[in-house]
PDB file of N, CA and C in Angstrom:
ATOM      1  N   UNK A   1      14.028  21.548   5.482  1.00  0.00           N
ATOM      2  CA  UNK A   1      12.976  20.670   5.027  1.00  0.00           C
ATOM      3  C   UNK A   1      12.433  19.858   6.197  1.00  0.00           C
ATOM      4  N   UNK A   2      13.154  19.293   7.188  1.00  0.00           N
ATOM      5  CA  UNK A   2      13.064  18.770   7.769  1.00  0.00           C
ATOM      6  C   UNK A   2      12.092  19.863   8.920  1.00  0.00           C
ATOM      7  N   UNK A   3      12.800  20.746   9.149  1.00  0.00           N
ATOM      8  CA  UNK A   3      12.104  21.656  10.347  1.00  0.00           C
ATOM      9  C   UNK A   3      10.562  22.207   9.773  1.00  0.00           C
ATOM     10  N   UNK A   4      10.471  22.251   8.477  1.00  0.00           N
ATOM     11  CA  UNK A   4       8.802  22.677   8.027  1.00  0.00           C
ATOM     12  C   UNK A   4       7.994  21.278   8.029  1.00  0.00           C
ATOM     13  N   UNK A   5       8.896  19.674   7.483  1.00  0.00           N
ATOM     14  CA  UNK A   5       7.466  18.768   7.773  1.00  0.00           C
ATOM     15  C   UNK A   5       7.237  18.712   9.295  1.00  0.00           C
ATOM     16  N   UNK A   6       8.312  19.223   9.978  1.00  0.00           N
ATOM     17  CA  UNK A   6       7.784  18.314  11.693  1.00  0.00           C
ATOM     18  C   UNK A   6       7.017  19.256  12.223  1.00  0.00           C
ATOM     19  N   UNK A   7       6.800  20.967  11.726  1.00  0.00           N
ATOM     20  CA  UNK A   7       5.696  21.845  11.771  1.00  0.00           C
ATOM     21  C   UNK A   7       4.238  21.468  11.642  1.00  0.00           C
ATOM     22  N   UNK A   8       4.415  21.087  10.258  1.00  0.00           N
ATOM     23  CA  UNK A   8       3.284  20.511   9.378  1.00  0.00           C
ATOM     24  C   UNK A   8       2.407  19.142  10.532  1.00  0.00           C
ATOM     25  N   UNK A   9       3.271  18.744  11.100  1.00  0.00           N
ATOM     26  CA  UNK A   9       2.734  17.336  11.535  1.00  0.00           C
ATOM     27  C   UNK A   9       2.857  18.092  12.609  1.00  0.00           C
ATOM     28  N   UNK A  10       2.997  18.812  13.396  1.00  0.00           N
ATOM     29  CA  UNK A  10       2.328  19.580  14.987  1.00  0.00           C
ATOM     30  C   UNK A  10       1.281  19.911  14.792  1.00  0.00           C
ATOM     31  N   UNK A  11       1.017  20.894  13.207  1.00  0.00           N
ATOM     32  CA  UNK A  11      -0.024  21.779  12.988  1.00  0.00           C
ATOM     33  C   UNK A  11      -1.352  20.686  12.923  1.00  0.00           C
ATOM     34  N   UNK A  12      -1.326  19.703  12.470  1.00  0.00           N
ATOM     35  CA  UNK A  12      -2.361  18.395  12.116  1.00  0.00           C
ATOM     36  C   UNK A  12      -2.811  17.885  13.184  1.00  0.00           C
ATOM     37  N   UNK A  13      -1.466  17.568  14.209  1.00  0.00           N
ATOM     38  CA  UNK A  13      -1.740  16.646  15.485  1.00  0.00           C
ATOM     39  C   UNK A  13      -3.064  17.778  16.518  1.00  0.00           C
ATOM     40  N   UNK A  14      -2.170  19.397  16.748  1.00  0.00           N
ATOM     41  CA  UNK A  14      -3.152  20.015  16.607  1.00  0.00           C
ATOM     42  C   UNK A  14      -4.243  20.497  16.390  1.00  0.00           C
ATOM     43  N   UNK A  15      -4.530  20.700  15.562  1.00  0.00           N
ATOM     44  CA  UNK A  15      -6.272  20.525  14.676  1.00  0.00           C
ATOM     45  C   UNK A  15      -7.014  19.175  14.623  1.00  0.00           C
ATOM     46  N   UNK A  16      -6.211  17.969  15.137  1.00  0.00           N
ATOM     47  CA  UNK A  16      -6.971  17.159  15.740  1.00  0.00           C
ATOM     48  C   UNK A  16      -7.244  16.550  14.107  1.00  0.00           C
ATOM     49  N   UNK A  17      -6.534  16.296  13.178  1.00  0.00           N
ATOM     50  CA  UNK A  17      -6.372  15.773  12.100  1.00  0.00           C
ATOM     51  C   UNK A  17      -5.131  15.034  11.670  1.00  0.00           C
ATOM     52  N   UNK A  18      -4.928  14.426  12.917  1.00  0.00           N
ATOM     53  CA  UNK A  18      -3.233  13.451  12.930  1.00  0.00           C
ATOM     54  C   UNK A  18      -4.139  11.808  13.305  1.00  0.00           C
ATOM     55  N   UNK A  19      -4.155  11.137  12.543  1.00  0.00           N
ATOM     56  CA  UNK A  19      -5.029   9.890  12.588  1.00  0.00           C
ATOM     57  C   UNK A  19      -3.412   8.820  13.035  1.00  0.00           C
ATOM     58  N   UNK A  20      -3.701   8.718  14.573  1.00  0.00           N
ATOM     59  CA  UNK A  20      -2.162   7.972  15.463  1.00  0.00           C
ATOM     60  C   UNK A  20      -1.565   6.775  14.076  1.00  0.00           C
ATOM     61  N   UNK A  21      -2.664   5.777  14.502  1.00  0.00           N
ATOM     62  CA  UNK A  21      -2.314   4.699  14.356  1.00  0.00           C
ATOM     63  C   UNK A  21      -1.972   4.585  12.351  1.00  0.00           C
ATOM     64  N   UNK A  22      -2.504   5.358  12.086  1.00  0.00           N
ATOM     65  CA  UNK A  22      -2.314   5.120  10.487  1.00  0.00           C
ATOM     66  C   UNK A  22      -0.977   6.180  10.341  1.00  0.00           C
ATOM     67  N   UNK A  23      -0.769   7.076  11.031  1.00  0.00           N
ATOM     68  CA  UNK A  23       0.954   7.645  10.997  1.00  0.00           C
ATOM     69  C   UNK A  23       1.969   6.857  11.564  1.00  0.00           C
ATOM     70  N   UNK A  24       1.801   6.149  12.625  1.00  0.00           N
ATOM     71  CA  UNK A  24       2.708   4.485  13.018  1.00  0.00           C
ATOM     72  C   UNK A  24       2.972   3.936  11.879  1.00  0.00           C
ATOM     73  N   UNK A  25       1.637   3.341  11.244  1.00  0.00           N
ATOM     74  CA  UNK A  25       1.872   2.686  10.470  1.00  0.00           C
ATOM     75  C   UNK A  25       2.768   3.345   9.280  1.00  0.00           C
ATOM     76  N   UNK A  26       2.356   4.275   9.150  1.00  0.00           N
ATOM     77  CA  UNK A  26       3.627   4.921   7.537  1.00  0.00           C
ATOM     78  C   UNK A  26       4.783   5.045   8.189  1.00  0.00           C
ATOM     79  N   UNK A  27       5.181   5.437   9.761  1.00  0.00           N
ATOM     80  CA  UNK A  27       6.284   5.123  10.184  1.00  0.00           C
ATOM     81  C   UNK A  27       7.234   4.140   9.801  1.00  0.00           C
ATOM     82  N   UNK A  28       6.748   3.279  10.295  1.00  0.00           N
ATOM     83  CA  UNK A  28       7.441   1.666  10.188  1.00  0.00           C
ATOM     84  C   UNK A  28       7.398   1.357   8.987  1.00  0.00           C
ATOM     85  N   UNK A  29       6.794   1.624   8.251  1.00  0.00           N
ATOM     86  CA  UNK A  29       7.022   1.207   6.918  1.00  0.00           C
ATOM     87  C   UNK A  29       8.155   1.925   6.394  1.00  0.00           C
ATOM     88  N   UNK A  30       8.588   3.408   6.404  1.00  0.00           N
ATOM     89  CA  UNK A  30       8.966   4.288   5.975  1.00  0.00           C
ATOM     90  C   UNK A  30      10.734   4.076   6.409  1.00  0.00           C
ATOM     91  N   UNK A  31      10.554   3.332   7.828  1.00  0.00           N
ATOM     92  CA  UNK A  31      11.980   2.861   8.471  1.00  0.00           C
ATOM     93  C   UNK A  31      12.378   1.854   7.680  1.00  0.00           C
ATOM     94  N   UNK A  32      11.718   0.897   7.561  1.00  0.00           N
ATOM     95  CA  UNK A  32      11.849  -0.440   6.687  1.00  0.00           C
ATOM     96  C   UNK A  32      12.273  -0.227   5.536  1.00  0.00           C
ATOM     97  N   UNK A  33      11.614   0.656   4.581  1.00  0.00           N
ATOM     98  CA  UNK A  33      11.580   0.810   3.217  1.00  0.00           C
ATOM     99  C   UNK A  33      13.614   1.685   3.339  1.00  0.00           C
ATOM    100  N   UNK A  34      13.681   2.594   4.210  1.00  0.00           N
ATOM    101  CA  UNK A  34      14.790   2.883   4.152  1.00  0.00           C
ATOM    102  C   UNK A  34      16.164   2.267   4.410  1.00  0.00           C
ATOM    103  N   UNK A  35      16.061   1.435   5.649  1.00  0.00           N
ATOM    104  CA  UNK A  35      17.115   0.578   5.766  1.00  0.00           C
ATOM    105  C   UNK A  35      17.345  -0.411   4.342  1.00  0.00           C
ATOM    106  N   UNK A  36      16.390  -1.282   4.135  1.00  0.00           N
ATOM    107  CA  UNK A  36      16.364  -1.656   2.909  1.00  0.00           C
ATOM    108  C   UNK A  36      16.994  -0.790   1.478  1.00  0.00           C
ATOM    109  N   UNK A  37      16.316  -0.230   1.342  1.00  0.00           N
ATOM    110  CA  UNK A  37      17.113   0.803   0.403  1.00  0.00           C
ATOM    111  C   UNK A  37      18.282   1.310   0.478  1.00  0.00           C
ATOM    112  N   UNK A  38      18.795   1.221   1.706  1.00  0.00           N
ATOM    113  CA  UNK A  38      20.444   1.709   2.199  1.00  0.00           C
ATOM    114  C   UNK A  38      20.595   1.006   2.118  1.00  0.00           C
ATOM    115  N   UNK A  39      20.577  -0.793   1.983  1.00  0.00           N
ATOM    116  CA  UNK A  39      21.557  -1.710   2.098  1.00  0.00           C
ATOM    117  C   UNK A  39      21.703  -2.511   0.718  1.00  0.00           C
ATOM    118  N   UNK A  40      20.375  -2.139  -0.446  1.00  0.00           N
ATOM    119  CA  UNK A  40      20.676  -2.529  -1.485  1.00  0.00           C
ATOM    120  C   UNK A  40      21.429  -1.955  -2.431  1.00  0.00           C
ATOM    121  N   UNK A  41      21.351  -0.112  -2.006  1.00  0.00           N
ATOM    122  CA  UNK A  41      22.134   0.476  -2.764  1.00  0.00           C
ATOM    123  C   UNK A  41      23.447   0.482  -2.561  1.00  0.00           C
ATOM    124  N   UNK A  42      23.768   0.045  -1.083  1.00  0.00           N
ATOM    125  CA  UNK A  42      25.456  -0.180  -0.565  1.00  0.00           C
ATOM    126  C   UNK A  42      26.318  -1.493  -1.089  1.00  0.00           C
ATOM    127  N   UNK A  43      25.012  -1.954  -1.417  1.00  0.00           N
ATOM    128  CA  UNK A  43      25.703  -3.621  -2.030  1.00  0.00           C
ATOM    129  C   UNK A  43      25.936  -3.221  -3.924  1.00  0.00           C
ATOM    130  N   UNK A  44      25.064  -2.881  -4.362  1.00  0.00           N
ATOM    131  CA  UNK A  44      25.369  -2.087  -5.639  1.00  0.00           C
ATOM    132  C   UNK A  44      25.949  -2.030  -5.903  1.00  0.00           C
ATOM    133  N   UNK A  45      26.712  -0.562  -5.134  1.00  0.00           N
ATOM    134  CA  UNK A  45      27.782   0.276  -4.831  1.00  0.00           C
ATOM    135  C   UNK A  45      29.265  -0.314  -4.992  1.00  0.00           C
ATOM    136  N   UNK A  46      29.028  -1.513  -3.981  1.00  0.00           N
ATOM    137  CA  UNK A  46      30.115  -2.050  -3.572  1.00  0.00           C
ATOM    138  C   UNK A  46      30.638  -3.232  -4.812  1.00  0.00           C
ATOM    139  N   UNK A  47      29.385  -3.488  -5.560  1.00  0.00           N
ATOM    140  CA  UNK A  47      29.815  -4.423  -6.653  1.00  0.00           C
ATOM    141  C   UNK A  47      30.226  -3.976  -7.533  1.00  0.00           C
ATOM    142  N   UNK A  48      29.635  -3.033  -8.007  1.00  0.00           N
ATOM    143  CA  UNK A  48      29.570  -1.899  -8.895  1.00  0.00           C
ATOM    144  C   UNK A  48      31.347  -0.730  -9.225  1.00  0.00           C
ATOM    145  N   UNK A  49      31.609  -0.820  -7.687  1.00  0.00           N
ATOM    146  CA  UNK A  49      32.469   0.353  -7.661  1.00  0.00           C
ATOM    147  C   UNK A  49      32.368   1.601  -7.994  1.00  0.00           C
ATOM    148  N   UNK A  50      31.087   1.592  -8.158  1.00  0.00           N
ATOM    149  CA  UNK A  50      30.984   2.937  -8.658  1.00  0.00           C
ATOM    150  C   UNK A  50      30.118   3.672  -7.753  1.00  0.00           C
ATOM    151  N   UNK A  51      30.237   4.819  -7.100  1.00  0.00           N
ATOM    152  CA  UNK A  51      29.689   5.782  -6.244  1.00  0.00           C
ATOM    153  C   UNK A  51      28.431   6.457  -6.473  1.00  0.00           C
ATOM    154  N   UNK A  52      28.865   6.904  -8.031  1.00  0.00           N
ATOM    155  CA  UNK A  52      27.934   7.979  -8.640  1.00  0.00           C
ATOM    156  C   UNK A  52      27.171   6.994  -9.106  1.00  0.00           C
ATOM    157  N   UNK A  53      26.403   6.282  -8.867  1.00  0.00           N
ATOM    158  CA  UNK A  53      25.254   4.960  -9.002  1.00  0.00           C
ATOM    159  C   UNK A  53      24.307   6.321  -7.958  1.00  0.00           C
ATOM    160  N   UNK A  54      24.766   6.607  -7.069  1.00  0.00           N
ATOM    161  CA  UNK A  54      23.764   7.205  -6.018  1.00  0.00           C
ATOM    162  C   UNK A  54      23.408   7.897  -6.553  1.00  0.00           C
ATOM    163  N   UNK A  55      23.673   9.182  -7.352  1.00  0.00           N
ATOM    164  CA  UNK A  55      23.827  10.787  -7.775  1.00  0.00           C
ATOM    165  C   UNK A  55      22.908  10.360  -9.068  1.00  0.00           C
ATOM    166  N   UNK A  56      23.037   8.768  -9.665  1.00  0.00           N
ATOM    167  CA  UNK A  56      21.834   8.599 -10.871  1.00  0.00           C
ATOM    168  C   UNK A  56      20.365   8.224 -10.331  1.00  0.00           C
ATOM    169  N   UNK A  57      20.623   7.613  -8.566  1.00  0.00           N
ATOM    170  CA  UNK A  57      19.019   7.645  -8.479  1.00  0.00           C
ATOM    171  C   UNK A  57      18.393   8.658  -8.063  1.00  0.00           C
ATOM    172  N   UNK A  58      19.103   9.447  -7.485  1.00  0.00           N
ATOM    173  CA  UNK A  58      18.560  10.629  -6.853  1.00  0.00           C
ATOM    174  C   UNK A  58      17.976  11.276  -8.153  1.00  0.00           C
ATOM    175  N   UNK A  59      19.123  11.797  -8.821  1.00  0.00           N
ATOM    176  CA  UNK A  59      18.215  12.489 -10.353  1.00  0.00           C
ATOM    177  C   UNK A  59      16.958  11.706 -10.900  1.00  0.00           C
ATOM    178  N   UNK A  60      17.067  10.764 -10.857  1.00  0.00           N
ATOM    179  CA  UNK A  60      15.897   9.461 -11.701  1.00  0.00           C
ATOM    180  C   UNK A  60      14.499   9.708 -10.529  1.00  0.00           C
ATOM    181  N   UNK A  61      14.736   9.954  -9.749  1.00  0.00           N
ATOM    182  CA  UNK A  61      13.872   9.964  -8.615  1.00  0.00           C
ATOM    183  C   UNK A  61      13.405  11.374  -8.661  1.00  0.00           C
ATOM    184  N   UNK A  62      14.089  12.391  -8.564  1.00  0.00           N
ATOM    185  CA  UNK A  62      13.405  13.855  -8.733  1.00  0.00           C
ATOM    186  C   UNK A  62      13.080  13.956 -10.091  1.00  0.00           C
ATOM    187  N   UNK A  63      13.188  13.155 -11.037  1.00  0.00           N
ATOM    188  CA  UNK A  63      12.631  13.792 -12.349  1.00  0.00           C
ATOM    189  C   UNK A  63      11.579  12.929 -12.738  1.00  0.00           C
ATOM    190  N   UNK A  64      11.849  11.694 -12.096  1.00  0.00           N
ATOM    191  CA  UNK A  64      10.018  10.946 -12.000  1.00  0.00           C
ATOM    192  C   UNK A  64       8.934  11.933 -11.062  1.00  0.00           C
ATOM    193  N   UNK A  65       9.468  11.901 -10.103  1.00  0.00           N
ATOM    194  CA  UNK A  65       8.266  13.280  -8.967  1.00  0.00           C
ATOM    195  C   UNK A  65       8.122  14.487  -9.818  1.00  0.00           C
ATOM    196  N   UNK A  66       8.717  14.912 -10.613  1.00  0.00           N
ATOM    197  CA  UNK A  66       8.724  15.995 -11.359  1.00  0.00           C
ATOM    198  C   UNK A  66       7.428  15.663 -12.363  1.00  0.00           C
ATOM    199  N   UNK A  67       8.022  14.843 -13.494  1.00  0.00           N
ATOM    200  CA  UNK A  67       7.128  14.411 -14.352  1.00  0.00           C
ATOM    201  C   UNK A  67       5.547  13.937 -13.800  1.00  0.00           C
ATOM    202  N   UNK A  68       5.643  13.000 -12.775  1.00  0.00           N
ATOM    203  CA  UNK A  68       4.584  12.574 -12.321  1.00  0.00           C
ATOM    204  C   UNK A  68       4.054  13.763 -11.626  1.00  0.00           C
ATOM    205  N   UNK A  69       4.250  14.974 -11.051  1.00  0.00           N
ATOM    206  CA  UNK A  69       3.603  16.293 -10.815  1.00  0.00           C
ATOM    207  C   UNK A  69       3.033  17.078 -11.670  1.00  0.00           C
ATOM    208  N   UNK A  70       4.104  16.974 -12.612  1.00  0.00           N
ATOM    209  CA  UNK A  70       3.541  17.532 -14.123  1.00  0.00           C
ATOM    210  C   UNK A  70       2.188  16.945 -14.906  1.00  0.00           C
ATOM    211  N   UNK A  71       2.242  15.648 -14.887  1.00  0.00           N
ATOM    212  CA  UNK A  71       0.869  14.819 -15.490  1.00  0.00           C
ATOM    213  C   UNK A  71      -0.258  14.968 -14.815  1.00  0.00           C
ATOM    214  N   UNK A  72       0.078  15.127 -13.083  1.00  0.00           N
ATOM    215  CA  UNK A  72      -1.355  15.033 -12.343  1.00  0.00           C
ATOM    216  C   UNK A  72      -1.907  16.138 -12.590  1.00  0.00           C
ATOM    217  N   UNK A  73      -1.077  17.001 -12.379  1.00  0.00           N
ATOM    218  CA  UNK A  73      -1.040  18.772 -12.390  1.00  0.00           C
ATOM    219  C   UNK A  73      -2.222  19.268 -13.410  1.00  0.00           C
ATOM    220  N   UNK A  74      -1.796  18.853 -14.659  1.00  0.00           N
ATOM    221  CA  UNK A  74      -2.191  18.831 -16.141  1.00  0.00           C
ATOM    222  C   UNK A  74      -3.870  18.407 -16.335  1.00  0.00           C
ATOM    223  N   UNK A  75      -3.846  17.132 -15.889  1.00  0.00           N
ATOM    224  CA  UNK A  75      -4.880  16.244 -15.945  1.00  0.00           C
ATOM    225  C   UNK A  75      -5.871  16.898 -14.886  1.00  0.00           C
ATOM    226  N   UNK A  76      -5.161  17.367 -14.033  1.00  0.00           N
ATOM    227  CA  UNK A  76      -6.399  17.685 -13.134  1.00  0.00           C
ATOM    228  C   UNK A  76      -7.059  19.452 -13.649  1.00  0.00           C
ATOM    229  N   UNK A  77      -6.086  19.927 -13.800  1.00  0.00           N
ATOM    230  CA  UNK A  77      -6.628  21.592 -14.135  1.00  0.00           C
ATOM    231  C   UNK A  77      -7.561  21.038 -15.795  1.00  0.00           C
ATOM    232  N   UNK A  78      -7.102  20.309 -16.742  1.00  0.00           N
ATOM    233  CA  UNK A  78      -7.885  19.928 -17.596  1.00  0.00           C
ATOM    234  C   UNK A  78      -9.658  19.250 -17.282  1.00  0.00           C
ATOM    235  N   UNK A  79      -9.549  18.567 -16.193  1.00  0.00           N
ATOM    236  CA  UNK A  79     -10.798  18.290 -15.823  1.00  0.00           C
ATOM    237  C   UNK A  79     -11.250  19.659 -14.917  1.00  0.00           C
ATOM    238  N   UNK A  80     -10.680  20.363 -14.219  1.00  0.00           N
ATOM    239  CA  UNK A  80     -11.331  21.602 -13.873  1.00  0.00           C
ATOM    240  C   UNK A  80     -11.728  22.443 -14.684  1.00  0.00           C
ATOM    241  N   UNK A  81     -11.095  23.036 -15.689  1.00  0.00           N
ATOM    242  CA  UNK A  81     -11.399  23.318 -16.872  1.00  0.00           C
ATOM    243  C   UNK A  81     -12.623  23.107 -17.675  1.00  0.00           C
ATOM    244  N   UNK A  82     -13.030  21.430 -17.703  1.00  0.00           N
ATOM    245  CA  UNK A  82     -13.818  20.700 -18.438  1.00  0.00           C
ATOM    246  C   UNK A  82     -15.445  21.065 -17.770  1.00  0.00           C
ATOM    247  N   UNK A  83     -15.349  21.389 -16.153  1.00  0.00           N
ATOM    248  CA  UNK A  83     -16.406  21.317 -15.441  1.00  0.00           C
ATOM    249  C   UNK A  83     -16.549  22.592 -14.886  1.00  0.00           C
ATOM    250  N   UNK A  84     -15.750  24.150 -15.521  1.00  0.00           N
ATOM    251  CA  UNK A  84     -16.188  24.818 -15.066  1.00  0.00           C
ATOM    252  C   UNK A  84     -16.362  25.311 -13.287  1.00  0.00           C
ATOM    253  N   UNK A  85     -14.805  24.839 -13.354  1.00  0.00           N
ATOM    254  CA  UNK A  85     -14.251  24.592 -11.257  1.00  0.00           C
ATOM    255  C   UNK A  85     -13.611  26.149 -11.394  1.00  0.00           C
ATOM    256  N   UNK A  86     -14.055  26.465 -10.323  1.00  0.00           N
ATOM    257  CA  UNK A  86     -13.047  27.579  -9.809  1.00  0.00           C
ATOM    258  C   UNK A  86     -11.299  27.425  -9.409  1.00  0.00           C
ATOM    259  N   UNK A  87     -11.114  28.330 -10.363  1.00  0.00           N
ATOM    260  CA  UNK A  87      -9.261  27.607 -10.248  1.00  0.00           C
ATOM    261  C   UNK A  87      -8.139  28.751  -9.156  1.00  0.00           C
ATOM    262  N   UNK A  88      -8.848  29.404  -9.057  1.00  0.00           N
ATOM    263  CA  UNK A  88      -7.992  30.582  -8.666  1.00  0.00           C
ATOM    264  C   UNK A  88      -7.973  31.943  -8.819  1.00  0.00           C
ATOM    265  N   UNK A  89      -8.371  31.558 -10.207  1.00  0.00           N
ATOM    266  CA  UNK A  89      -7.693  33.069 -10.923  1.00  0.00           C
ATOM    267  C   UNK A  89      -9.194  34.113 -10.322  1.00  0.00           C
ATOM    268  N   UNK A  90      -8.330  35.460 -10.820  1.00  0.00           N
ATOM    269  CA  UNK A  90      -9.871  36.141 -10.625  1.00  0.00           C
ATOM    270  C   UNK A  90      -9.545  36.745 -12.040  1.00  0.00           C
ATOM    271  N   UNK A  91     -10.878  37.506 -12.395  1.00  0.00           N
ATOM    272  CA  UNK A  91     -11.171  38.241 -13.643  1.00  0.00           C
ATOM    273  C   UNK A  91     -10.416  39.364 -13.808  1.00  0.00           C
ATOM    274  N   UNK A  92      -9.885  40.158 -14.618  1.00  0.00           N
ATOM    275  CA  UNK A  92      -9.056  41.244 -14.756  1.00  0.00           C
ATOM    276  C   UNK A  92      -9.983  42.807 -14.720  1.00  0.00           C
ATOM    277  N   UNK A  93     -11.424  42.680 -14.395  1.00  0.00           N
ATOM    278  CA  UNK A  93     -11.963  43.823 -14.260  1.00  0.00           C
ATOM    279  C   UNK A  93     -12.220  43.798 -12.856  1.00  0.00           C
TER     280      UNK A  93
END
């Protein structure tokens, strides 16, 4: 996973569609947001005693991205649909 986004972000910087200063910025945020998040869930953890606290956000977290993929997903092929967008498909003749 790791070795296809740092592709992805050569292929951009490349094509001259890597905007510096606004990828800094999601940087640092992205460091922040994580340390933070490692140290609230370690305190949790530690009050908590309980481990598998982690193993419930991870699931809670892939099945919100899930769901929330599912709704956009939905909503958007429904408005393509609505307007007569080219979706992909081709005709069977």
């Amino acid at each position: 996973m790791m070795f296809s986004s740092s592709l992805s972000v050569v292929e951009f910087y490349f094509l001259g569609r890597f905007p510096i200063p606004y990828a800094l910025y999601l940087i640092f945020i992205s460091i922040l947001a994580g340390f933070w998040g490692q140290c609230l869930v370690r305190k949790i953890v530690h009050v908590l005693k309980r481990a598998s606290l982690i193993v419930f956000i991870l699931s809670s977290v892939i099945f919100a991205s899930a769901l929330t993929m599912g709704v956009v997903g939905t909503e958007k092929s429904i408005s393509m649909i609505n307007k007569h967008e080219y979706m992909g498909f081709l005709s069977f003749c």
